[in-house]
N, C-alpha and C. Protein backbone atom coordinates (compact mmCIF):
# COMPACT_ATOMS: atom_id res chain seq x y z
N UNK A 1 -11.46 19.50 28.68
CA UNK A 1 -11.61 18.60 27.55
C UNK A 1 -12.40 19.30 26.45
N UNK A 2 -11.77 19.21 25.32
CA UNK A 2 -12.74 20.09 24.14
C UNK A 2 -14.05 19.37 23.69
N UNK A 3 -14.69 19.95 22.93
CA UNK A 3 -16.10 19.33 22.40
C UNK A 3 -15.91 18.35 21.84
N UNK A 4 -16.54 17.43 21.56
CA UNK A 4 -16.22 16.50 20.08
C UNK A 4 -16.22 17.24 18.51
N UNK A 5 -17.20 18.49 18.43
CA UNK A 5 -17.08 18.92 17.48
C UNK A 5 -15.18 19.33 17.03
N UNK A 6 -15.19 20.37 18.14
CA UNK A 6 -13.89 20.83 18.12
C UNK A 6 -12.75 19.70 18.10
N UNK A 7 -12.69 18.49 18.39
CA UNK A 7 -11.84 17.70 18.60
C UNK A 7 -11.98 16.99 16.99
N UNK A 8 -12.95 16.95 16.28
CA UNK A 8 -13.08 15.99 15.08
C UNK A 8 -12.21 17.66 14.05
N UNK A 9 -12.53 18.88 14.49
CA UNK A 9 -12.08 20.08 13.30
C UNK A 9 -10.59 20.02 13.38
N UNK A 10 -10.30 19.74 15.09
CA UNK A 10 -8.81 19.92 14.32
C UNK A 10 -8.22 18.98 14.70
N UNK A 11 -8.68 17.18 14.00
CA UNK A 11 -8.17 16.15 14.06
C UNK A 11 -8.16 15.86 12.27
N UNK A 12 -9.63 16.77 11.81
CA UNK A 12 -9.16 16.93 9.99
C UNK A 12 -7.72 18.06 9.72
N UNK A 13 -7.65 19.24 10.01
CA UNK A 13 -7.00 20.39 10.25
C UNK A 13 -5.28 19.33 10.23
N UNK A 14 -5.43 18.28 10.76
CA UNK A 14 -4.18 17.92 11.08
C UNK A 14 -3.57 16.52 9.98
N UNK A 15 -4.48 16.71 9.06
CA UNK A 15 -4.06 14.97 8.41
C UNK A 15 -5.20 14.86 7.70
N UNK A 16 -6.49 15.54 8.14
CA UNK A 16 -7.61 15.30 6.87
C UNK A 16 -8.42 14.14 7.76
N UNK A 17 -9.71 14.00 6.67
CA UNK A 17 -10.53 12.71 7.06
C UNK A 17 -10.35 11.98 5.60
N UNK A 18 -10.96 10.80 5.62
CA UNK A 18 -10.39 9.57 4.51
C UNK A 18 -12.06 10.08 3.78
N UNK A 19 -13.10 10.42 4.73
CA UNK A 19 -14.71 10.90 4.10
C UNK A 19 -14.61 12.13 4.18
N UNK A 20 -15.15 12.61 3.22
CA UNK A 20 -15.35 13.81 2.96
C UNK A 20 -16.41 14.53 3.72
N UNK A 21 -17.52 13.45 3.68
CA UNK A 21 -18.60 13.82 4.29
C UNK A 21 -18.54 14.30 5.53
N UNK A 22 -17.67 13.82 5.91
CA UNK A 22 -17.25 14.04 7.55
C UNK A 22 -16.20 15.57 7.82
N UNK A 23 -16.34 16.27 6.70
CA UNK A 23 -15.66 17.22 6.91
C UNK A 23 -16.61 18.72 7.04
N UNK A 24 -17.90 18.30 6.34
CA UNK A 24 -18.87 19.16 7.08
C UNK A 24 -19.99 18.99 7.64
N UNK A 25 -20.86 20.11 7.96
CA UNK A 25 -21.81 19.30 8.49
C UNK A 25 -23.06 19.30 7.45
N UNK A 26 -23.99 18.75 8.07
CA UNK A 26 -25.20 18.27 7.26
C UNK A 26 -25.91 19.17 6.30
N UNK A 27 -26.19 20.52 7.26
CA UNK A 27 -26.63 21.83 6.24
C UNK A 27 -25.64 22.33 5.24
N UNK A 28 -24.28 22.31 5.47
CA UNK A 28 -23.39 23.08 4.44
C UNK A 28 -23.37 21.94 3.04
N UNK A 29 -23.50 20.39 3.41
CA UNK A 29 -23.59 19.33 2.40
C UNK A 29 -24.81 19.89 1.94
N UNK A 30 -26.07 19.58 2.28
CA UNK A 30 -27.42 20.08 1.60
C UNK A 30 -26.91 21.50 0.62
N UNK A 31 -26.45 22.31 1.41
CA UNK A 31 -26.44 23.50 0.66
C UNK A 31 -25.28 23.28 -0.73
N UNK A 32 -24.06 22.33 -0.91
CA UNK A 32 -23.63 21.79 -2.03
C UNK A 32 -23.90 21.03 -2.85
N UNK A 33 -24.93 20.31 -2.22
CA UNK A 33 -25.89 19.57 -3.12
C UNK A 33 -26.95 20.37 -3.84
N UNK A 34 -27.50 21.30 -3.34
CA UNK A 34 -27.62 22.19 -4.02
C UNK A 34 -27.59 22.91 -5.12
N UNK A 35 -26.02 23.47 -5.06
CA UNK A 35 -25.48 23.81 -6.03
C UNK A 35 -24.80 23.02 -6.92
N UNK A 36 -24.43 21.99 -6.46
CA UNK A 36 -23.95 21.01 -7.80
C UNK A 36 -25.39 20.73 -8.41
N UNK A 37 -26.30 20.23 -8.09
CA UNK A 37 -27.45 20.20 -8.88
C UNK A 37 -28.32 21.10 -10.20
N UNK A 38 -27.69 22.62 -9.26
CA UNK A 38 -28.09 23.75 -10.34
C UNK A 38 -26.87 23.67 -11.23
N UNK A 39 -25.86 23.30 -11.10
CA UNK A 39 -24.59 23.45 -12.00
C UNK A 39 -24.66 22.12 -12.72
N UNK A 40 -25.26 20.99 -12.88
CA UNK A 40 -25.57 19.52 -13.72
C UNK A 40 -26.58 19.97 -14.26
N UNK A 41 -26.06 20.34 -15.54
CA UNK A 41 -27.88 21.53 -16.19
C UNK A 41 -28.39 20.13 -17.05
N UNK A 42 -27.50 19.06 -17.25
CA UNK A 42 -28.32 17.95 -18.21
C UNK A 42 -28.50 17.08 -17.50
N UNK A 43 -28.45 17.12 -15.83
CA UNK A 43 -28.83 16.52 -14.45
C UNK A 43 -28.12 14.67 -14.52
N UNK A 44 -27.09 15.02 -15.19
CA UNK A 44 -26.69 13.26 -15.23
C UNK A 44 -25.21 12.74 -14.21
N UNK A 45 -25.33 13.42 -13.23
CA UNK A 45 -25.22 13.75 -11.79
C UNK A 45 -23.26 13.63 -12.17
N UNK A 46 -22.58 14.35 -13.17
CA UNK A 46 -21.45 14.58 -13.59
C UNK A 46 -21.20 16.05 -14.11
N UNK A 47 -20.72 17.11 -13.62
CA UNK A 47 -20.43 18.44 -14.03
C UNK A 47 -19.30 18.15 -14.94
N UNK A 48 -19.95 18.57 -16.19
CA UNK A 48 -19.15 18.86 -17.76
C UNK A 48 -19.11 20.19 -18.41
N UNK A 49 -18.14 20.26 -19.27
CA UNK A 49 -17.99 21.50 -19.45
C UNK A 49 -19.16 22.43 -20.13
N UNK A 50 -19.82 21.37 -20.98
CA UNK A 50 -21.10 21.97 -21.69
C UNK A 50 -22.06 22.16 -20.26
N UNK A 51 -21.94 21.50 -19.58
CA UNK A 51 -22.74 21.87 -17.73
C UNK A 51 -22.45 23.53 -17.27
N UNK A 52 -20.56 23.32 -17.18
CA UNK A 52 -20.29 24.72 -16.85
C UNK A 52 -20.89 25.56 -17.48
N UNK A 53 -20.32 25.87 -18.89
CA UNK A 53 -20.97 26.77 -19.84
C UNK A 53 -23.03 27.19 -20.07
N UNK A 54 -23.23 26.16 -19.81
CA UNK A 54 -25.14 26.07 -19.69
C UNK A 54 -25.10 27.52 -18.35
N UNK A 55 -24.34 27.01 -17.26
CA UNK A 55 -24.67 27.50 -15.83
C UNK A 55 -24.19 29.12 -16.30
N UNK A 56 -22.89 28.94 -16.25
CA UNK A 56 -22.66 30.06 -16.82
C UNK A 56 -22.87 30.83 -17.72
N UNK A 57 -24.01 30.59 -18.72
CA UNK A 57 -24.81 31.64 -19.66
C UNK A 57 -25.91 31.95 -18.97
N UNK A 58 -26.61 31.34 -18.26
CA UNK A 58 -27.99 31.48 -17.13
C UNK A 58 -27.45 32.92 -16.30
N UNK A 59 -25.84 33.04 -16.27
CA UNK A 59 -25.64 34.11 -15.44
C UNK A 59 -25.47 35.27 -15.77
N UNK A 60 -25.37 35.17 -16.92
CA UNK A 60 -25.15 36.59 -18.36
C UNK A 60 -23.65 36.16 -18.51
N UNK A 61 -22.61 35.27 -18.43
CA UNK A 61 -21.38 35.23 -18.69
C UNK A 61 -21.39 33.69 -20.32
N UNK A 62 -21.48 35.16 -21.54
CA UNK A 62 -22.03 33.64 -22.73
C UNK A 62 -20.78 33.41 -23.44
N UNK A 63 -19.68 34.60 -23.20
CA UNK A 63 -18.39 34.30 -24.15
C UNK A 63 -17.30 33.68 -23.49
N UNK A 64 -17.89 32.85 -22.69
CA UNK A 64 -16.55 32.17 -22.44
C UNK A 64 -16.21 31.20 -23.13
N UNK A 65 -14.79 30.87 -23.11
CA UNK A 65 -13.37 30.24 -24.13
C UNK A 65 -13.36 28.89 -23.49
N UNK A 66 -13.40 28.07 -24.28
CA UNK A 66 -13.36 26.44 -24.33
C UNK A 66 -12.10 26.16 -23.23
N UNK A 67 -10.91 27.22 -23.34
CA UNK A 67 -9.80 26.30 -22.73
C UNK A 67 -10.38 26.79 -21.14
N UNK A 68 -10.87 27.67 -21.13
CA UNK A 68 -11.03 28.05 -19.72
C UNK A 68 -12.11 27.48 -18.79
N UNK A 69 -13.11 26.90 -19.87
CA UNK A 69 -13.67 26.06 -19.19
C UNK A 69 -13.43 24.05 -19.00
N UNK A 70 -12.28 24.25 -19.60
CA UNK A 70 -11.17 22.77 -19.70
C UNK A 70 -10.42 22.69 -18.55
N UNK A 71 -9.84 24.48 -18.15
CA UNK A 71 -9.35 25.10 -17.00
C UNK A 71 -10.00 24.63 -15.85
N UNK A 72 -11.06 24.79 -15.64
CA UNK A 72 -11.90 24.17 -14.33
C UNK A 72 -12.34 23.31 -14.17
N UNK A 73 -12.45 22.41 -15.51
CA UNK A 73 -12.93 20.92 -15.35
C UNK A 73 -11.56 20.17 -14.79
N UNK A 74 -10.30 20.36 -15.22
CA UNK A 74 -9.35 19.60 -14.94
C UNK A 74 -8.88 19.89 -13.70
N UNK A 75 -9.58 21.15 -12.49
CA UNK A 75 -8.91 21.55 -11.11
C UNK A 75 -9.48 20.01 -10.35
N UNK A 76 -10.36 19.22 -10.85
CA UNK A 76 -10.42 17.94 -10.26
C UNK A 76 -10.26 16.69 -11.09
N UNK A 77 -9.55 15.39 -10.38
CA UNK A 77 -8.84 14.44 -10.61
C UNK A 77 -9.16 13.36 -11.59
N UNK A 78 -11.10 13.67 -12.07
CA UNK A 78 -11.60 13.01 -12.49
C UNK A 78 -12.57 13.56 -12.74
N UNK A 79 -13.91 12.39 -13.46
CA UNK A 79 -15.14 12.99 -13.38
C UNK A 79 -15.52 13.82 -12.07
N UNK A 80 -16.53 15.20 -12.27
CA UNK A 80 -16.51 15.70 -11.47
C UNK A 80 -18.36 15.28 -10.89
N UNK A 81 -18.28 14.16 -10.23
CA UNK A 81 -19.54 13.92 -9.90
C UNK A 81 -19.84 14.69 -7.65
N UNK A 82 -20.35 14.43 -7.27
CA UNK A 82 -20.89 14.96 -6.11
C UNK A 82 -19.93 15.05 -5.19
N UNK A 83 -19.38 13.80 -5.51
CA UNK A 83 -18.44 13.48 -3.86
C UNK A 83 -17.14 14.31 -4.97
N UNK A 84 -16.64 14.34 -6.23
CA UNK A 84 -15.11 14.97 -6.41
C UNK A 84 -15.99 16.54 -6.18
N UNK A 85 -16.62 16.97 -6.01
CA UNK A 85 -16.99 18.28 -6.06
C UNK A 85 -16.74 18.88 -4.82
N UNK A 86 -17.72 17.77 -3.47
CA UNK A 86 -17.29 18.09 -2.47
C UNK A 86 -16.13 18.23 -2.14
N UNK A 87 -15.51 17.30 -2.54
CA UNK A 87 -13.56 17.22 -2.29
C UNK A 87 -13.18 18.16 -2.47
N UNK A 88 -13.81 18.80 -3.74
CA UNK A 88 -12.50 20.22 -4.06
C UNK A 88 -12.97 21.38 -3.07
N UNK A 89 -14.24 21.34 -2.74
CA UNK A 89 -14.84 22.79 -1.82
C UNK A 89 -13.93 22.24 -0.56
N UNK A 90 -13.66 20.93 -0.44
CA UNK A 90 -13.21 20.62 1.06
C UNK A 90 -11.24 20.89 1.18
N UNK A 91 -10.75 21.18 -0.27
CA UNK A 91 -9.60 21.26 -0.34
C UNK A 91 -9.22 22.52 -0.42
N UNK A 92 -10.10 23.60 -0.49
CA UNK A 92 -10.09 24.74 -0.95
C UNK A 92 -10.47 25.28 0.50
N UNK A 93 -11.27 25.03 1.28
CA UNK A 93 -11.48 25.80 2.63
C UNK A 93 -11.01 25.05 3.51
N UNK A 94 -10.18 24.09 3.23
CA UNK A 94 -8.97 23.02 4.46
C UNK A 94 -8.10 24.21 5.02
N UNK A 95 -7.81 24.42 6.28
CA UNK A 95 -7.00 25.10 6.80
C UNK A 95 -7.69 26.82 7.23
N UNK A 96 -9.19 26.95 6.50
CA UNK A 96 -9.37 28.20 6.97
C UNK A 96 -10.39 27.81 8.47
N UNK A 97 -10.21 29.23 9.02
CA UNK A 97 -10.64 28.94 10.80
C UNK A 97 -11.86 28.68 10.57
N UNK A 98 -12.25 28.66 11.94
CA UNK A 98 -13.88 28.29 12.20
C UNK A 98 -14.12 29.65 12.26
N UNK A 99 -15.76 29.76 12.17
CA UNK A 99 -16.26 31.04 11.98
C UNK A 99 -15.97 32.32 13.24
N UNK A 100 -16.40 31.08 14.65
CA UNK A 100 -16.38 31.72 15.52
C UNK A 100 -14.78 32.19 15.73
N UNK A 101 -13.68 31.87 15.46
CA UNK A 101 -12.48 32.41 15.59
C UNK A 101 -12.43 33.36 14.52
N UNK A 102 -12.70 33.30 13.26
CA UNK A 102 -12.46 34.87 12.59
C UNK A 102 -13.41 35.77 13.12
N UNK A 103 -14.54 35.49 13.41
CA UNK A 103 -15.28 36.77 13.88
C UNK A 103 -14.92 37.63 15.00
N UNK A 104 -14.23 36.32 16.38
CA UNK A 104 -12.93 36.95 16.98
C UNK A 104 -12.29 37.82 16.79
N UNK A 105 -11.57 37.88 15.87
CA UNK A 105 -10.68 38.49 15.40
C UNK A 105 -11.23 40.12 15.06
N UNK A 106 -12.29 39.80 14.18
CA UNK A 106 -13.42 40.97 14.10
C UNK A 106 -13.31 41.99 15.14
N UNK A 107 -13.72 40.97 16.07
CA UNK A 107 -14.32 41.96 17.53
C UNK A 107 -13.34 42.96 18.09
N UNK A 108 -12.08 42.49 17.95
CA UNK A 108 -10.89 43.16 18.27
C UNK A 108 -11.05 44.78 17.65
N UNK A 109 -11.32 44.77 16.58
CA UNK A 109 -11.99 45.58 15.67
C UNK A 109 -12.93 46.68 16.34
N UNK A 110 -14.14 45.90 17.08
CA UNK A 110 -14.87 46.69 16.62
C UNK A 110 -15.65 46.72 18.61
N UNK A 111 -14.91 47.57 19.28
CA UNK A 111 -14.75 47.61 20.74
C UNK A 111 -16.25 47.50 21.46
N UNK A 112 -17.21 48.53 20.42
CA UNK A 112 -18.25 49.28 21.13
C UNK A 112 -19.34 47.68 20.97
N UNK A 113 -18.68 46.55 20.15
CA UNK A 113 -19.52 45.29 19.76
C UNK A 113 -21.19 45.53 19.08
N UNK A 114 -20.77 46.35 18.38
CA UNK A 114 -21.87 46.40 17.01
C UNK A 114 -22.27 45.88 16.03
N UNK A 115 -20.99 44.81 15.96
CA UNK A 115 -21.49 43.80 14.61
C UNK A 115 -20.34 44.35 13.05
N UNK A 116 -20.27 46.12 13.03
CA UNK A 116 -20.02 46.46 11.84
C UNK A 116 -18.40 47.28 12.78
N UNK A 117 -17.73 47.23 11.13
CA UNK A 117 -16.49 48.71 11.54
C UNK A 117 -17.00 49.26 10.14
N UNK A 118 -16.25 50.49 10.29
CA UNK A 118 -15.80 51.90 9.53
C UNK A 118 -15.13 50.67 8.39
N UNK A 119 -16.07 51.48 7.01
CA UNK A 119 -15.26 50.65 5.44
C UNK A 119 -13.98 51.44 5.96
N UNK A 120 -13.75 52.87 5.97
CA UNK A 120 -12.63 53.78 5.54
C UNK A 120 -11.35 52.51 6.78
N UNK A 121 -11.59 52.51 7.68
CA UNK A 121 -11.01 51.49 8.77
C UNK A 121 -10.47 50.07 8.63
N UNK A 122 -11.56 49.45 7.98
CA UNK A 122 -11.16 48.13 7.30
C UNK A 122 -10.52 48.16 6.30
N UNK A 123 -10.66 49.15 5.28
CA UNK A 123 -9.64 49.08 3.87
C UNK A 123 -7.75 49.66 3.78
N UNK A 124 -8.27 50.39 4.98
CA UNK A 124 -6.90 51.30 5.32
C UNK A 124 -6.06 49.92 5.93
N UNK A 125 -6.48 48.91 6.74
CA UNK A 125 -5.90 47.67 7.36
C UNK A 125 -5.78 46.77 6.22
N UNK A 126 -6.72 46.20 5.07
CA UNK A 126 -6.48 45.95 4.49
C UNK A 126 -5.52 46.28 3.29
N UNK A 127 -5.33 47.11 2.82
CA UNK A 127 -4.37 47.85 1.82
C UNK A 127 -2.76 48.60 2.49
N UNK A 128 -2.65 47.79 4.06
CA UNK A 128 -1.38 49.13 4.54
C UNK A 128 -0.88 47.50 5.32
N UNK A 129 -1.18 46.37 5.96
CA UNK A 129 -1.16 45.41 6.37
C UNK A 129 -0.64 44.02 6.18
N UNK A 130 0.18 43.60 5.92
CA UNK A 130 0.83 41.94 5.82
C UNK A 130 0.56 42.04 4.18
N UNK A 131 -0.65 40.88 3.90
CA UNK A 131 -0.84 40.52 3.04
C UNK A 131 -1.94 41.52 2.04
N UNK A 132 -1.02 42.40 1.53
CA UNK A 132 -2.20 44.21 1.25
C UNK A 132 -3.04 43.97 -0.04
N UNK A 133 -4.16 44.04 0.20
CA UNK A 133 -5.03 43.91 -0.51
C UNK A 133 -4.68 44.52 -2.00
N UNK A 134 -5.02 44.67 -3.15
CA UNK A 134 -4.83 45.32 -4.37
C UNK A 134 -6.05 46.22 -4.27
N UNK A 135 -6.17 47.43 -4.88
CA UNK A 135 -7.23 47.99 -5.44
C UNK A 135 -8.74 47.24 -6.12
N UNK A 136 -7.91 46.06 -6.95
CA UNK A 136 -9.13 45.23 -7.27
C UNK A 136 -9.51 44.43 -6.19
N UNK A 137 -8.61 43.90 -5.59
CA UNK A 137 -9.55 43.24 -4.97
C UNK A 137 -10.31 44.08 -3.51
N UNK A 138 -9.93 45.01 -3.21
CA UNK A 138 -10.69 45.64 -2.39
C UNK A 138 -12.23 46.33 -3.19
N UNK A 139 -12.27 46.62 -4.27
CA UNK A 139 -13.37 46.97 -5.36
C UNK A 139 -14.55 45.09 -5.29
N UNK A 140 -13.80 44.14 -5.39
CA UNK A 140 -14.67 42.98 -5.39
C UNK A 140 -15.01 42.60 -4.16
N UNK A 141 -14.39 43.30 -2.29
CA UNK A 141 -14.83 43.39 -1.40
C UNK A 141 -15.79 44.03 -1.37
N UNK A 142 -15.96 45.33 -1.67
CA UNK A 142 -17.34 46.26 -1.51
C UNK A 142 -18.02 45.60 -2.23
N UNK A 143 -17.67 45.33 -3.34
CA UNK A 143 -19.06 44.65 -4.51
C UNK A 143 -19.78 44.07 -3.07
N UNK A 144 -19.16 42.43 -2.83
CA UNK A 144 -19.83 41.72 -2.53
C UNK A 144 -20.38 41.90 -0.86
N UNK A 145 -19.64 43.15 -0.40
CA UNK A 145 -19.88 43.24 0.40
C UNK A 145 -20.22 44.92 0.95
N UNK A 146 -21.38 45.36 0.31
CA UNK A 146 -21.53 46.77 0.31
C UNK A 146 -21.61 47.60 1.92
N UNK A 147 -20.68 48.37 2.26
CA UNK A 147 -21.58 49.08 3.57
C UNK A 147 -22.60 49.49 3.44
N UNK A 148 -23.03 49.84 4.50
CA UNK A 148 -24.29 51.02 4.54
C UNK A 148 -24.06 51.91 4.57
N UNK A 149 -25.52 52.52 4.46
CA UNK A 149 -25.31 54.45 4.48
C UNK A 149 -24.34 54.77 5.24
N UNK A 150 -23.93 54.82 6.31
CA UNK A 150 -23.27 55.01 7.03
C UNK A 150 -21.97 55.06 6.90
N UNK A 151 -21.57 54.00 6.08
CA UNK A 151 -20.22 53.42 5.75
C UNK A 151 -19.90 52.21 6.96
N UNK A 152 -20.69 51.93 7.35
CA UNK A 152 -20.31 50.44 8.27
C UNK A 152 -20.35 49.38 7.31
N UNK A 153 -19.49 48.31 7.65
CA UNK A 153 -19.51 46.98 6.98
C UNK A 153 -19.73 45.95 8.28
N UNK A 154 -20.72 44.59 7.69
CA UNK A 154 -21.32 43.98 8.49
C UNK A 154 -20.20 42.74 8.41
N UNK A 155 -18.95 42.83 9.66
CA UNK A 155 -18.21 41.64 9.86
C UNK A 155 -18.45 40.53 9.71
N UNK A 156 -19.78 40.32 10.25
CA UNK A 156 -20.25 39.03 11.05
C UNK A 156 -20.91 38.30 9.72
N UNK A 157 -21.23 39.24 8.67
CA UNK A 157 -22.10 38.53 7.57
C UNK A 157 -20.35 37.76 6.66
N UNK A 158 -19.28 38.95 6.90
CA UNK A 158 -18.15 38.38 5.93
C UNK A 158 -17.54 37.45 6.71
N UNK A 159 -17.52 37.10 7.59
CA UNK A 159 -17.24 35.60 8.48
C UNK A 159 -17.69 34.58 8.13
N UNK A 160 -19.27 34.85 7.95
CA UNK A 160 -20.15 33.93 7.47
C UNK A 160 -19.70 33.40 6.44
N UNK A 161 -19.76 34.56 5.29
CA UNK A 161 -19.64 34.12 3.79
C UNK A 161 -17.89 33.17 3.58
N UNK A 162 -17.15 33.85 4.58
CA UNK A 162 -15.57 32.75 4.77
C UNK A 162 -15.91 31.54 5.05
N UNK A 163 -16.92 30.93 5.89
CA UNK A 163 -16.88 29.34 6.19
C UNK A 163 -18.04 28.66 5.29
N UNK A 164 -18.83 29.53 5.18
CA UNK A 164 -20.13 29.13 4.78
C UNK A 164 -20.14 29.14 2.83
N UNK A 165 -19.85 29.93 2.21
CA UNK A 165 -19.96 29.97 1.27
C UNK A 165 -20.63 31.33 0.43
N UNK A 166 -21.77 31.65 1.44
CA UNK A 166 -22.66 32.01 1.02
C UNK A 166 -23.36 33.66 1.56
N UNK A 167 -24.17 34.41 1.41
CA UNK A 167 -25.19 35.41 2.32
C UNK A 167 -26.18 34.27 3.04
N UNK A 168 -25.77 35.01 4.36
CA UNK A 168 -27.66 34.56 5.55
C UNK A 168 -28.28 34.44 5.06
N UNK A 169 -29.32 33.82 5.24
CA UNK A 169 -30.68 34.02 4.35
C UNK A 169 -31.56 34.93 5.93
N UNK A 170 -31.60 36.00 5.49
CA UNK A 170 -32.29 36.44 6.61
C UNK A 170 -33.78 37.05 6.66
């Protein structure tokens, strides 16, 4: 018999929940509450485009174009207050695995179970493989995900950042 956790992931996975809330758990909500909060820069608990644009000059990005930020206000159905916000993070990572199954996948990878593989290893799979990475976007992999000296890359942190959103706080 599976967990209840596991039994509620892929009873959404199959048809969705009618609450949103119920699609994550308590820390990943805190941690979007969060960020919708830093992104409501005139805090009147509705993300607007003069909101976007505020957030996005705080980040050094000041020339952005009216339609493009019309562009992201309209990816949701309505005002974009807490719960349409959650909706869209919940429509956007609907269908990707649980952590512990991509990191799975990882391990296959990485025999000696170190945590990291060879960048030269991972990019050669990525760029020669199914769905082949582009040049750019393998350049915005390293960005965000630099090896080490070594040239190892830390799987287990890019698993993370797939379900979670985010870096560990470690």
């Amino acid at each position: 018999m599976a967990p209840k956790k596991a039994k509620r992931r892929q009873q959404q996975g199959e048809g969705g929940s009618s609450n949103v809330f119920s699609m994550f758990e308590q820390s990943q909500i805190q941690e979007y509450k969060e960020a919708f909060t830093i992104i409501d820069q005139n805090r009147d608990g509705i993300i607007s485009k003069d909101d976007l644009r505020d957030v996005l000059a705080t980040m050094g990005q000041l020339n952005v174009k009216n339609e493009e930020l019309e562009a992201m206000v309209k990816e949701a159905s309505g005002p974009i207050n807490f719960t349409v916000f959650l909706t869209m993070f919940g429509e956007k990572l609907k269908g990707a695995d649980p952590e512990d199954v991509i990191v799975s996948a990882f391990k296959v990878l990485d025999p000696e179970a170190t945590g990291s593989i060879k960048k030269e290893f991972l990019e050669e799979l990525l760029t020669t493989q199914c769905d082949r990475f582009t040049p750019e976007e393998m350049t915005n992999l390293w960005a965000a995900f630099p090896p080490d000296v070594a040239g190892n890359v830390d799987y287990k942190n890019i698993c993370y950042v797939i379900t979670h959103g985010e870096d560990k706080e470690e």
